[in-house]
Protein backbone atom coordinates (compact mmCIF):
# COMPACT_ATOMS: atom_id res chain seq x y z
CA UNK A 1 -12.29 1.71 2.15
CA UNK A 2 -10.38 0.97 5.62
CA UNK A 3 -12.68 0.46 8.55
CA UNK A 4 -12.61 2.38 11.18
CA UNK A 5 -11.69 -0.86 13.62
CA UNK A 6 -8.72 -1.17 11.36
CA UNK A 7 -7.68 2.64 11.82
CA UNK A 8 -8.46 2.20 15.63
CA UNK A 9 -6.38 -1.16 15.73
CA UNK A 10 -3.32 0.51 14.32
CA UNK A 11 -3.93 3.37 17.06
CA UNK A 12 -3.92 0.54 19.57
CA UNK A 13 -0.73 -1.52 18.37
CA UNK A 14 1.90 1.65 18.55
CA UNK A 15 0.27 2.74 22.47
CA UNK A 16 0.18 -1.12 23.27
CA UNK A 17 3.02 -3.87 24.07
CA UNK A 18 6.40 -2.10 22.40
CA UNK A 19 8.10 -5.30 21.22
CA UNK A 20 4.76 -6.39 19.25
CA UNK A 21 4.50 -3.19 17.86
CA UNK A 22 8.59 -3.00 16.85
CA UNK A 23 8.16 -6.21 14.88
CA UNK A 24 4.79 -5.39 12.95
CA UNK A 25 5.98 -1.96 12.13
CA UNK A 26 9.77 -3.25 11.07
CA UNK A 27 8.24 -6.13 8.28
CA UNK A 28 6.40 -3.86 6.20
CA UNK A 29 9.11 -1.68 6.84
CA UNK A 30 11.87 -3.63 5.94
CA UNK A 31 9.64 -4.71 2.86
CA UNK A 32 9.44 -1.16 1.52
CA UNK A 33 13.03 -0.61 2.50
CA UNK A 34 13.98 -3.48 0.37
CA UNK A 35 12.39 -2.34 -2.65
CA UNK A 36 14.15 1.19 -2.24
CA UNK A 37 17.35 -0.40 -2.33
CA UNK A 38 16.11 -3.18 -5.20
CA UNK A 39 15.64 -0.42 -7.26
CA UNK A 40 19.05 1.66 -6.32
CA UNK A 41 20.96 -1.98 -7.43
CA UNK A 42 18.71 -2.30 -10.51
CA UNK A 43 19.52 1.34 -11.58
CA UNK A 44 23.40 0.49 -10.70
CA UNK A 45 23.24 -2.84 -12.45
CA UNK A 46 21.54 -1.43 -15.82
CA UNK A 47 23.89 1.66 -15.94
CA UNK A 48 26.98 -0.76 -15.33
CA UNK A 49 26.20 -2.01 -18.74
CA UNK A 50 26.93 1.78 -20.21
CA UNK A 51 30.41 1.56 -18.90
CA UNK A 52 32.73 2.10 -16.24
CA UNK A 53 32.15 5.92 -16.49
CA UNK A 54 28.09 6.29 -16.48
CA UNK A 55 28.61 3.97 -13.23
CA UNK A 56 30.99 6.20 -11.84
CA UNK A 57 28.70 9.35 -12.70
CA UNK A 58 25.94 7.21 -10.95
CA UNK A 59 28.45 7.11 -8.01
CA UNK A 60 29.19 11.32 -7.52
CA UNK A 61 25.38 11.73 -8.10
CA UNK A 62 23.85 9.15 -5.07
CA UNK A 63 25.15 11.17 -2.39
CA UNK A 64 23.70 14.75 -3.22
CA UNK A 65 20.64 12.53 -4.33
CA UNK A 66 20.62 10.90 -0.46
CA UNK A 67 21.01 14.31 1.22
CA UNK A 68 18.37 15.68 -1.09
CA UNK A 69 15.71 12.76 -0.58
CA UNK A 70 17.02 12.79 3.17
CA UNK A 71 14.96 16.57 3.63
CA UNK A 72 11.76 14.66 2.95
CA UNK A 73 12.63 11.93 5.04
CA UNK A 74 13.79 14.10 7.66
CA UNK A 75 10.98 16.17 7.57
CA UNK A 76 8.99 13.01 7.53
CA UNK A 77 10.73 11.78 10.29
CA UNK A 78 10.18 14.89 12.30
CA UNK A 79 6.53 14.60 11.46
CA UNK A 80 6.45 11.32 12.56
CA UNK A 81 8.26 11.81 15.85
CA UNK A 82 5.90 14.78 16.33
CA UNK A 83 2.24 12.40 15.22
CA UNK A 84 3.20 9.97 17.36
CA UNK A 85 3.64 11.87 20.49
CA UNK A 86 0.32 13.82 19.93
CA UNK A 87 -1.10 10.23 19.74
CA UNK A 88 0.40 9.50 22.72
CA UNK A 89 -0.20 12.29 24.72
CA UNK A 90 -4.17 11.60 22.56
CA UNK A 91 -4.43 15.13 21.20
CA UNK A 92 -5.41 14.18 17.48
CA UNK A 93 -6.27 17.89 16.76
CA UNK A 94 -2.81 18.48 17.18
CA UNK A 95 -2.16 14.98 15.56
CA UNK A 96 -3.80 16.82 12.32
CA UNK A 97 -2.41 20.06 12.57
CA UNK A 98 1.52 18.56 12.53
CA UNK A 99 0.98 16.14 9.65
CA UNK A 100 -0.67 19.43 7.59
CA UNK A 101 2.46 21.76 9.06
CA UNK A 102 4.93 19.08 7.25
CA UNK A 103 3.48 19.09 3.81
CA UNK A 104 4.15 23.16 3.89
CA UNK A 105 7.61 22.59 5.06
CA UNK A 106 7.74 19.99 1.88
CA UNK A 107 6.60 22.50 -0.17
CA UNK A 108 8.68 25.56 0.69
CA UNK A 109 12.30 23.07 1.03
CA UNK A 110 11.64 21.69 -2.13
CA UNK A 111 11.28 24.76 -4.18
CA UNK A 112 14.33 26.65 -2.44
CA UNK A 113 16.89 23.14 -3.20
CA UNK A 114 15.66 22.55 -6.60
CA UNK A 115 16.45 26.20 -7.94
CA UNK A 116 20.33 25.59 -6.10
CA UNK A 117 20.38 22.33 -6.95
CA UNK A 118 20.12 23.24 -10.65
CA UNK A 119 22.54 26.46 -10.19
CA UNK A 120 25.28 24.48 -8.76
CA UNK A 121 24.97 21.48 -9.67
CA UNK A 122 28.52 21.21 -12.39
CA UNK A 123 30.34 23.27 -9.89
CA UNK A 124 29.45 20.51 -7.11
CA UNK A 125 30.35 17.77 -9.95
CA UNK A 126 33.73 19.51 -10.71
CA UNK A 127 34.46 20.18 -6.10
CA UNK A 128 33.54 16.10 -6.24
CA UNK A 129 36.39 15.12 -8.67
CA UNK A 130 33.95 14.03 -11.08
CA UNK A 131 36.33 14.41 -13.77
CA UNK A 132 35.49 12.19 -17.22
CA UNK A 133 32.09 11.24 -15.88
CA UNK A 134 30.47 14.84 -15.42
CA UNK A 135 28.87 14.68 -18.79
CA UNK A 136 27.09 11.35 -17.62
CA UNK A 137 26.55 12.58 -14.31
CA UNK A 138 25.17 16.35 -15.38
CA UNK A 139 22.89 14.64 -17.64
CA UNK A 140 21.32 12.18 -15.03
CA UNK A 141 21.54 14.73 -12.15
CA UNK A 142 19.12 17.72 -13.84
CA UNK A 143 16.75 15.83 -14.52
CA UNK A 144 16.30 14.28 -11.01
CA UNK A 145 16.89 17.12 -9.26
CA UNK A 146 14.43 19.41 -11.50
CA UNK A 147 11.83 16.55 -9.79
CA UNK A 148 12.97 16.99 -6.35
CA UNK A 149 9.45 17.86 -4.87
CA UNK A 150 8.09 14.52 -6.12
CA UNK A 151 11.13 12.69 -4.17
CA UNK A 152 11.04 14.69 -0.82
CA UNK A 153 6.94 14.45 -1.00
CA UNK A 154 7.12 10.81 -0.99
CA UNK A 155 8.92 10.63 1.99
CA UNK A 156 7.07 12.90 3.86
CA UNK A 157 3.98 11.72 2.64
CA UNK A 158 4.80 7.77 3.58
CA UNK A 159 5.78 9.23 7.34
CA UNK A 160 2.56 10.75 7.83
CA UNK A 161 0.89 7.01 6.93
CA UNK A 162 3.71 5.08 9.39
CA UNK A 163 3.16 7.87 12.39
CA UNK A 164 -0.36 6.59 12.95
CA UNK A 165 0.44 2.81 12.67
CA UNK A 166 -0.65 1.97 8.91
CA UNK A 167 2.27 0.17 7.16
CA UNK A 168 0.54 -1.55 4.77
CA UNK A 169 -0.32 1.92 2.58
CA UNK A 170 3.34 3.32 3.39
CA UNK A 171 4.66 -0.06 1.68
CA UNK A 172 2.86 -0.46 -0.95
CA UNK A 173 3.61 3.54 -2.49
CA UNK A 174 6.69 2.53 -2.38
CA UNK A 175 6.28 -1.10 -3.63
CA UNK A 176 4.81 0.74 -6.62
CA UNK A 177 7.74 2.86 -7.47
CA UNK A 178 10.23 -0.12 -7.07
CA UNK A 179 8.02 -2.00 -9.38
CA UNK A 180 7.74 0.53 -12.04
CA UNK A 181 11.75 1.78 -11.81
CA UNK A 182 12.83 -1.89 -12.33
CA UNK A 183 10.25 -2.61 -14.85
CA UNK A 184 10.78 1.06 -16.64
CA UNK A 185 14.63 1.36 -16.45
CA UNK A 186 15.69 -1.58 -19.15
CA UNK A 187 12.85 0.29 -21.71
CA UNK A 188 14.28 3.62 -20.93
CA UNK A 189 18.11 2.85 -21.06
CA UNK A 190 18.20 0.17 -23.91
CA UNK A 191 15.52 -0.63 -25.68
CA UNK A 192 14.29 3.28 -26.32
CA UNK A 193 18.35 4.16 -26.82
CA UNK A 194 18.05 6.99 -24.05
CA UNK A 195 21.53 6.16 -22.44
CA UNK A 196 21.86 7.68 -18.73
CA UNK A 197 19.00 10.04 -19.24
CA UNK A 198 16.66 7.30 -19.23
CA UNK A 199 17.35 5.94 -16.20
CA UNK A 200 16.88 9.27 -14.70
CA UNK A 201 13.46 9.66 -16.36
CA UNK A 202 12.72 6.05 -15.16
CA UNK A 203 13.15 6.80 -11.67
CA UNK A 204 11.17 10.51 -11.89
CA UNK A 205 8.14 8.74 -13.34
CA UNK A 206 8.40 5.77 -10.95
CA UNK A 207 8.11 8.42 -7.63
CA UNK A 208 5.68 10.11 -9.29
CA UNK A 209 3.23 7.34 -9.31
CA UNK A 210 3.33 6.34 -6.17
CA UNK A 211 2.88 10.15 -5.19
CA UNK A 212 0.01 10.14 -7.10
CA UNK A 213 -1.35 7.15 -4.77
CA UNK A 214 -0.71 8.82 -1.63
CA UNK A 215 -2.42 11.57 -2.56
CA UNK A 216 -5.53 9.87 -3.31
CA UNK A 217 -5.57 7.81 -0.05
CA UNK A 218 -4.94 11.00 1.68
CA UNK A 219 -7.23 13.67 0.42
CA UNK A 220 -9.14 11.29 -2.28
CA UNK A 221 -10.45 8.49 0.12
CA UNK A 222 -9.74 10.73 3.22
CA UNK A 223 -9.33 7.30 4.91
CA UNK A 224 -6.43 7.69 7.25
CA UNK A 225 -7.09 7.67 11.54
CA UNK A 226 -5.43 11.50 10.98
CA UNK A 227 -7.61 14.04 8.94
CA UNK A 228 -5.34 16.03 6.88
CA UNK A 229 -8.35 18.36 5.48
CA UNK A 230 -6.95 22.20 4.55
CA UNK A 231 -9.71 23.28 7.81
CA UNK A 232 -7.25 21.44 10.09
CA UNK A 233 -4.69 23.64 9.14
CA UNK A 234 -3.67 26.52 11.73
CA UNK A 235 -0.13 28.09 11.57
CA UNK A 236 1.62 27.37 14.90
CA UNK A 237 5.26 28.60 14.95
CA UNK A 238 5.91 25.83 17.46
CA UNK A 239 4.83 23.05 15.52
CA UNK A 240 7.15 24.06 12.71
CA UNK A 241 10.38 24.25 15.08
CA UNK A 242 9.23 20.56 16.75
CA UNK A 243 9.52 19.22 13.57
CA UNK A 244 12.38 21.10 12.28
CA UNK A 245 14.78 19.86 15.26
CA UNK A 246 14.29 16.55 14.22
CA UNK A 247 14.02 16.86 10.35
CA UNK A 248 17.17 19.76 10.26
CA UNK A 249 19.20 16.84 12.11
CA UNK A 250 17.72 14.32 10.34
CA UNK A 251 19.22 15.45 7.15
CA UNK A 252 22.05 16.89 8.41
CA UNK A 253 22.91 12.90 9.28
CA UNK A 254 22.16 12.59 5.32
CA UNK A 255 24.58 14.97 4.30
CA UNK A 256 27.24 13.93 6.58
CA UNK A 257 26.42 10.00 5.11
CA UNK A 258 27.41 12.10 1.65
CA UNK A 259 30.16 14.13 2.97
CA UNK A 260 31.85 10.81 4.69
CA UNK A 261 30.63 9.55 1.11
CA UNK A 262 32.67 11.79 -0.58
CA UNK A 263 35.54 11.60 1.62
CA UNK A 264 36.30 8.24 0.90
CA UNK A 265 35.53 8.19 -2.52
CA UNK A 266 38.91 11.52 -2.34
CA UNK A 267 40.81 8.72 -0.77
CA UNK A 268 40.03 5.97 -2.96
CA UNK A 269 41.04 7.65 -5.71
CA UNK A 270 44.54 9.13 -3.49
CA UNK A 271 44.70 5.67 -2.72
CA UNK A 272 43.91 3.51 -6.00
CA UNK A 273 42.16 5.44 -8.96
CA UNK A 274 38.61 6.13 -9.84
CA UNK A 275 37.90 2.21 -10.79
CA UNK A 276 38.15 1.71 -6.42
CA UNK A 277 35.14 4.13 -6.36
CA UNK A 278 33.46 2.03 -9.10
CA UNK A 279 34.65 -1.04 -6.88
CA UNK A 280 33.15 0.83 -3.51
CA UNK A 281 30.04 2.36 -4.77
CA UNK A 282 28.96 -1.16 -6.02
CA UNK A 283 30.03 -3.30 -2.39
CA UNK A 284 28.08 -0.43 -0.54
CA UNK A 285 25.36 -0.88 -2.17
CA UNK A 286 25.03 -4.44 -0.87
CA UNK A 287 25.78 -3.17 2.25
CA UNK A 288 23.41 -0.75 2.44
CA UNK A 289 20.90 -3.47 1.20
CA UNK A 290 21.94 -5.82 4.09
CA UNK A 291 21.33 -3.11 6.38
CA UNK A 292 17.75 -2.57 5.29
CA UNK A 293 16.05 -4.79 7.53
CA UNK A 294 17.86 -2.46 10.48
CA UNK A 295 16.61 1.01 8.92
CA UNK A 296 13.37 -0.36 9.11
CA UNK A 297 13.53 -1.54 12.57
CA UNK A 298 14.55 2.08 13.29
CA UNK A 299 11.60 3.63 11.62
CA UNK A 300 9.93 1.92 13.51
CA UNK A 301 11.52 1.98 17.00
CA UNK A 302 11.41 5.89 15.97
CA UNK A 303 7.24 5.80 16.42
CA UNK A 304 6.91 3.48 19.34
CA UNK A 305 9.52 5.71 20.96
CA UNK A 306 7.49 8.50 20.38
CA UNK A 307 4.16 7.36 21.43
CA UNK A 308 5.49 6.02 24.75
CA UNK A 309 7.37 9.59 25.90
CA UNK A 310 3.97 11.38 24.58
CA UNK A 311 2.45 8.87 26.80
CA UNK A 312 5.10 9.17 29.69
CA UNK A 313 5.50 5.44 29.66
CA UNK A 314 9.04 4.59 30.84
CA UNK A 315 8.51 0.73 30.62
CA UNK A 316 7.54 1.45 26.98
CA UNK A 317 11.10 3.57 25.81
CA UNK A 318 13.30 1.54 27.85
CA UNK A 319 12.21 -1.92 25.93
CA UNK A 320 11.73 -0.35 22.70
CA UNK A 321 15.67 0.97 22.79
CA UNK A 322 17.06 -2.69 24.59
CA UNK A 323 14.57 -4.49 22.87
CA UNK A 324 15.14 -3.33 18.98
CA UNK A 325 19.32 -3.87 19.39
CA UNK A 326 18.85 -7.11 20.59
CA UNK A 327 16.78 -7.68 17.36
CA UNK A 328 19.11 -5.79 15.43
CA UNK A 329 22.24 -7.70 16.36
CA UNK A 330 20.87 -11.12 16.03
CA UNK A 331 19.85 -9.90 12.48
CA UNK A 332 23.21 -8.25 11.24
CA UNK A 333 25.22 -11.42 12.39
CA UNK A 334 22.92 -13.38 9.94
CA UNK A 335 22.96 -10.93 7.04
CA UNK A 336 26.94 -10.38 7.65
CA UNK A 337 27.12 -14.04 7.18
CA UNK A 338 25.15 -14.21 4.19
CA UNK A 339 27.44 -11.40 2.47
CA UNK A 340 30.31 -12.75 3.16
CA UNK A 341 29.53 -16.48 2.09
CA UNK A 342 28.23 -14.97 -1.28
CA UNK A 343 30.76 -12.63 -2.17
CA UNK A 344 31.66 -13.47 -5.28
CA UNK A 345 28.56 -14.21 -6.26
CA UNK A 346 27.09 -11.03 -5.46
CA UNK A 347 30.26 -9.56 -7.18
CA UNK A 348 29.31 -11.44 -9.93
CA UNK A 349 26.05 -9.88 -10.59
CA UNK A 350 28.23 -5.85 -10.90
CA UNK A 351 30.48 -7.68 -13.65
CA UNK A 352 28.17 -8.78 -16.35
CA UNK A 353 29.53 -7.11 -19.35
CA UNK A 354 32.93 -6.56 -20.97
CA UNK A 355 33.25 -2.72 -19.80
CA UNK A 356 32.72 -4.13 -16.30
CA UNK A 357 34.39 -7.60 -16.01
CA UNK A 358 37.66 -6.77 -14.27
CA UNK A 359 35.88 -5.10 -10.95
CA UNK A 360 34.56 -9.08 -9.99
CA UNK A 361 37.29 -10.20 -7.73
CA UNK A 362 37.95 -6.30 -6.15
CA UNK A 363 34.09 -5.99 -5.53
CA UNK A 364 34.49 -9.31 -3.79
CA UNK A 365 36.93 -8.45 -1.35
CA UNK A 366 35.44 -5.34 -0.92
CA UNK A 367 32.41 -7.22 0.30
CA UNK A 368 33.93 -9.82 2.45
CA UNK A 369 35.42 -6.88 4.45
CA UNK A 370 32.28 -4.43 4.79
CA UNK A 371 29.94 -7.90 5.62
CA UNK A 372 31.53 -6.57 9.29
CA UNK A 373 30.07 -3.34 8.80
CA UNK A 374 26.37 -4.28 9.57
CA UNK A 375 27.78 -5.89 12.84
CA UNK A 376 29.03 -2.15 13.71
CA UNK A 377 25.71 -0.69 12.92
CA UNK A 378 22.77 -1.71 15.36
CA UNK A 379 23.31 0.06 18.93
CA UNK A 380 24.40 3.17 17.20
CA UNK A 381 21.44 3.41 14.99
CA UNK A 382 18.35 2.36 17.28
CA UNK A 383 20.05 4.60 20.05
CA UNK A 384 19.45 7.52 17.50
CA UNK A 385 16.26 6.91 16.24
CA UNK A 386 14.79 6.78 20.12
CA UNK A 387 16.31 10.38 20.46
CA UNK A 388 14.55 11.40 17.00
CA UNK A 389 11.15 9.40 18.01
CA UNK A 390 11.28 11.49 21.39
CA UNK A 391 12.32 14.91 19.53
CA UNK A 392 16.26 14.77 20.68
CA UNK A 393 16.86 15.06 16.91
CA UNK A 394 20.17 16.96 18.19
CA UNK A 395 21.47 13.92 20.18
CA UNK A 396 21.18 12.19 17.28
CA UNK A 397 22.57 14.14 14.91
CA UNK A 398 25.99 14.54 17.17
CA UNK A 399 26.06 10.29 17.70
CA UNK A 400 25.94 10.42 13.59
CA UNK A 401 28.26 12.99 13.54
CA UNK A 402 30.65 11.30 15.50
CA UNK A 403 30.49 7.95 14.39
CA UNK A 404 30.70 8.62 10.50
CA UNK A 405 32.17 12.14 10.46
CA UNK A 406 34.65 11.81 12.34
CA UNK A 407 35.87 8.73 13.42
CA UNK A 408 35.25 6.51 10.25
CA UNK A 409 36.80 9.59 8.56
CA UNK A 410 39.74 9.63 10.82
CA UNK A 411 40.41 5.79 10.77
CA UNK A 412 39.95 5.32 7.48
CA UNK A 413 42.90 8.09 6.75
CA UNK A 414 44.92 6.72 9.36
CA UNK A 415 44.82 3.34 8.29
CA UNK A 416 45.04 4.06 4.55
CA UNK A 417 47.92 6.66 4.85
CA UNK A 418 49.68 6.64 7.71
CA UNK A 419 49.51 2.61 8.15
CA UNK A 420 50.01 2.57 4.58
CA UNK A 421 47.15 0.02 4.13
CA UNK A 422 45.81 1.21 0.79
CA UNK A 423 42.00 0.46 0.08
CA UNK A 424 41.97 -2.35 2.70
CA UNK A 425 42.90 0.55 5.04
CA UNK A 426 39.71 2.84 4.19
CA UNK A 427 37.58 0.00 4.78
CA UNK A 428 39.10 -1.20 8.33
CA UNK A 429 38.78 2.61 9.21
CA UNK A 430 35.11 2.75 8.19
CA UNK A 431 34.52 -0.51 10.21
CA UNK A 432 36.21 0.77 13.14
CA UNK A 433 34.81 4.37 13.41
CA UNK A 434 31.10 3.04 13.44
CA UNK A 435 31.57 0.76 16.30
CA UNK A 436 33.07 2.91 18.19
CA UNK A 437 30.68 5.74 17.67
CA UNK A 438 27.86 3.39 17.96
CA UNK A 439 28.46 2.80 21.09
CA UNK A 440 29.22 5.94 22.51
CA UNK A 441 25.64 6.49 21.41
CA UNK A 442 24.39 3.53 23.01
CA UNK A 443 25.38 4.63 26.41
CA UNK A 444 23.61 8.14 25.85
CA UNK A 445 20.50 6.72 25.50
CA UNK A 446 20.44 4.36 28.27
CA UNK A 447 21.93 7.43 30.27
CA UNK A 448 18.97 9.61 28.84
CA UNK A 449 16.37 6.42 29.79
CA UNK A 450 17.37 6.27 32.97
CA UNK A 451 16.88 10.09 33.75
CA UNK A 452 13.69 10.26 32.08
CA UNK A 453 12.39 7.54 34.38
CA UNK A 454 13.72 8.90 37.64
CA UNK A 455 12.03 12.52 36.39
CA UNK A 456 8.37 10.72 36.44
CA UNK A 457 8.76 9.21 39.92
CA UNK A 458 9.98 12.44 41.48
């Protein structure tokens, strides 16, 4: 059972000094984060061994997968954003009340996606290009998507545990379904003969573990500072728009990740043929992996932002934003470094059977270019997350918008067509585009800072 002290002290640590707070929320956070993607590369790496095409199927199914698990984590980020300024502003009724309001939301989303999801889901495949993997892809992509309450629960349910400070619990539901996916997909794959299929079932049974572990915490134990009991539960219109404006833009930033996503992978294939998506899907993955450890500083910038505008602290939101990209750059330079270094090692590891030998030396060079790519990333992305963490989900979702949507998606077509660049030119674009929009972002938010400073003292 927690102590109470130790509920208390994790009350104290987001409304105390922001920078201490940053790093003890990012490490866990990063942690969990890690595991996610662990278990993305593990799923990647054991399909890989089925063949070119079951990797490719893997490859059209990830993005409607992101946007899909990106409703619970937007709704758990607008949870979160909404928790933590209640805590702030130290009205834990209403603390309660929003945690309660975004399990409902949970609920309702994930009924209404997983009926379209299974209506449309080969017409999707067939808009996609999905071509000679669809059978591969249909067969992995009902299975997970006839599960999709599990997978937008867990996110949902791991916000409500990081909006009042408690990492530990957050990390280790999601440690568990790592642990079981990595453990469960060789068994499911191979050794039971269940092909594609079982690496979806691997990954449904994985969630729903961990699922089953925040629940108990939650209403089992009923340890948690916030008291999610049904009694606490009273309908409030308000509460359900406050979250929606950050989770609607939330996952709106998910799809447009899967539209950009999608994008590419139409010019790759313009460009090169479906073996450059193969050769894509498998370097992003490594760079989505290196850019773990800045998601998670994001989470958590996302609640310390929060808490400090609930709590009208100026001091606290203008070091939590200048404070977390400093972090964040001196961290991407070192994990750029390390990708780039290891290249064809890491390639390596994509490449380990006949079907898949030939992608080593284009994954490679694939990941030498994109190590630049986390350098691009870190005043973009903590600029966001303050304006989700202080309810601007809007402003965030038009920085996203503009960095990926658009100008990744316009550079990368210039420079592969026009320039005549190829693949190397789709990359270069992608690099480009995020920097740029990054930092449009970045001067927002010190823009919006500012202002919300000078509004206090008048």
């Amino acid at each position: 059972m927690i102590r109470l002290s130790e509920r208390n002290d994790n009350i104290e640590m987001i409304t105390g000094d922001p920078k201490k707070a940053i790093i003890k929320l990012s490490i866990p956070m990063m942690l969990s984060m890690l595991l996610i993607m662990l278990y993305n590369i593990a799923d990647s790496i054991w399909v890989a061994g089925i063949g070119a095409e079951a990797l490719a199927a893997l490859g059209f199914i990830t993005p409607l997968f992101m946007v899909l698990v990106g409703l619970g984590g937007g709704i758990g980020a607008g949870a979160n954003s909404l928790i933590a300024r209640n805590i702030g502003a130290k009205d834990f009724d209403q603390a309660n009340n929003a945690g309660l309001h975004a399990i409902v939301l949970c609920i309702i989303i994930s009924v209404v996606f997983t009926v379209l999801m299974l209506l449309f889901l080969p017409m999707l495949l067939e808009l996609m290009g999905a071509g000679d993997s669809i059978g591969y892809a249909l067969d992995y992509g009902y299975i997970i998507f006839a599960a999709l309450f599990i997978f937008v629960y867990s996110g949902v349910a791991s916000a409500i545990f990081r909006s009042e400070g408690d990492m530990k619990r957050a990390t280790i539901a999601i440690a568990v379904t790592a642990v079981m996916n990595i453990v469960l997909d060789p068994i499911f794959i191979y050794v039971l003969n269940m092909g594609i299929v079982g690496a979806a079932w691997a990954t449904v049974l994985s969630a729903t573990l961990s699922c089953l572990v925040m629940s108990y915490w939650i209403w089992g134990k009923k340890d948690l500072f916030l008291d999610l009991s049904p009694k606490n539960f009273s309908f409030q219109g308000k509460i359900m728009i406050d979250e929606l404006q950050v989770a609607i833009p939330s996952t709106l930033e998910n799809i447009i990740f899967s539209v950009l996503a999608i994008i590419i992978n139409g010019m790759l294939v313009a460009a090169s043929g479906t073996t450059a998506v193969a050769v894509y899907t498998a370097s992003m993955r490594i760079v989505q992996m290196a850019m773990i450890p800045l998601i998670g500083m994001g989470t958590a910038v996302l609640t310390v932002a929060g808490v400090a505008y609930g709590a009208r602290n100026y001091e606290n939101l203008k070091t939590s934003h200048s404070y977390s990209i400093k972090l964040g750059f001196a961290l991407s330079i070192a994990l750029g470094a390390l990708m780039y270094i290891f290249s064809h090692q890491i390639a390596a590891v994509f490449s380990y059977t006949s079907a898949s030998a030939s992608l080593a030396p284009e994954i490679a060079t694939a990941i030498s270019i994109l190590s630049l790519f986390v350098l691009a990333v870190p005043h973009g992305m903590m600029s966001a997350m303050v304006f989700q963490g202080v309810g601007k989900g809007i402003y965030s979702l038009i920085i996203t918008l503009l960095r990926s949507l658009i100008l990744e998606g316009v550079f990368a077509y210039v420079f592969c067509f026009v320039f005549g660049w190829g693949v190397i030119g789709v990359y270069s674009g992608v690099l480009l585009g995020c920097f740029v929009g990054g930092t449009v972002g970045y001067i927002w938010a010190k823009i919006f800072i500012k202002r919300f400073g000078e509004n206090l003292h008048h």
